[in-house]
Protein backbone atom coordinates (compact mmCIF):
# COMPACT_ATOMS: atom_id res chain seq x y z
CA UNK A 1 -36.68 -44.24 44.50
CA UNK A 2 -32.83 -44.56 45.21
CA UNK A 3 -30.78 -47.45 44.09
CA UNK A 4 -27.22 -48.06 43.51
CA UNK A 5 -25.89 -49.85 40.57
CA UNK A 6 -22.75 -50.27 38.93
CA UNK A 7 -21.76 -49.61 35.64
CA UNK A 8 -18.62 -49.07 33.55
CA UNK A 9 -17.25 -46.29 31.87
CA UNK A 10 -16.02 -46.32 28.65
CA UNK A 11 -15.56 -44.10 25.74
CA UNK A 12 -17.73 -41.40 27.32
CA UNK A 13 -21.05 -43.17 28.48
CA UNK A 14 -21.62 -44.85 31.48
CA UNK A 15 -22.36 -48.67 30.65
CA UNK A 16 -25.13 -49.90 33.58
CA UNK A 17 -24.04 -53.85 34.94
CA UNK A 18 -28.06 -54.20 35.63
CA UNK A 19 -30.89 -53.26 34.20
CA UNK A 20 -32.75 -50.39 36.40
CA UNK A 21 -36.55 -51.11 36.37
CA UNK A 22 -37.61 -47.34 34.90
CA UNK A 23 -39.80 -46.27 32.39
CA UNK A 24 -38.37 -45.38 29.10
CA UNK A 25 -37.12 -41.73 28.68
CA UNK A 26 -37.13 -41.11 32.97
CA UNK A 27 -34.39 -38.34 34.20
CA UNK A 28 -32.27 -39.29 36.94
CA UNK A 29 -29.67 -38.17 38.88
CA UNK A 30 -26.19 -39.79 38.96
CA UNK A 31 -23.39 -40.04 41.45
CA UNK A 32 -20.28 -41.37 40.37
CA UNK A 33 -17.81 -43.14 42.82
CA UNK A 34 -15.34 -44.58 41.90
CA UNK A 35 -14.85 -48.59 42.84
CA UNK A 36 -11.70 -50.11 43.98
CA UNK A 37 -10.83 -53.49 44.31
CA UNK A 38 -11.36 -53.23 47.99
CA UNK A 39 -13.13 -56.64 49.13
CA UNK A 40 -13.51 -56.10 52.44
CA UNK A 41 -15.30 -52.82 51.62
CA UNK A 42 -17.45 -54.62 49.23
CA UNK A 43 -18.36 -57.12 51.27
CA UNK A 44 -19.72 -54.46 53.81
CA UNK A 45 -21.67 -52.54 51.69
CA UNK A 46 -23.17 -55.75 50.12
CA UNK A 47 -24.01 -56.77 54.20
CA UNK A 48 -25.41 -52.80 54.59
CA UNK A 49 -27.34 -53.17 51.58
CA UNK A 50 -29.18 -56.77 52.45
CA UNK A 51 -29.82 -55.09 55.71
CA UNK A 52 -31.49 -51.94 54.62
CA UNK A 53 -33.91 -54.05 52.21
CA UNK A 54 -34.87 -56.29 55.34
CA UNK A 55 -35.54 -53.22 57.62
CA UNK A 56 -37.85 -51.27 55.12
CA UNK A 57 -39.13 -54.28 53.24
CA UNK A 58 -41.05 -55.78 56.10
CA UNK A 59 -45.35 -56.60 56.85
CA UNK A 60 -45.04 -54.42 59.82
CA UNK A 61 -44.75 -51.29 57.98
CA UNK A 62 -48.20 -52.04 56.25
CA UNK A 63 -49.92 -51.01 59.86
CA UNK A 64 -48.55 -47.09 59.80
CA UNK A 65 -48.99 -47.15 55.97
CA UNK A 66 -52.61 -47.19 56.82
CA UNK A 67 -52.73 -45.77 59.79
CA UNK A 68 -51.21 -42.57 58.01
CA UNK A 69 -53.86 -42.98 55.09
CA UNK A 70 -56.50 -42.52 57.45
């Protein structure tokens, strides 16, 4: 699983905006960039983002999902 969420830093720890949906106690691996108040550039990656869910998320996958299982 990869996911990107953004968080705030302050006095030391990294503060998470969202909950991530992970069992208690998981290790993960954190990249830190650092967020400007760039709108346009937000507003693209929110676009990229929507558009990456539709691609993989789709019913059409399901066929090589099984086709691969068997």
């Amino acid at each position: 699983m990869s996911t990107a969420v953004e968080a705030i830093y302050q006095k030391g720890l990294l503060q998470l905006l969202t909950p991530l949906p992970l069992p208690e106690h998981s290790r993960v691996r954190v990249a830190v960039e650092l967020i400007t108040d760039d709108t346009e550039r937000s507003e693209w990656l929110s676009h990229s983002q929507q558009q990456l869910e539709t691609i993989w998320d789709n019913a059409a996958d399901d066929v090589f999902n099984e086709l691969l299982a068997s």
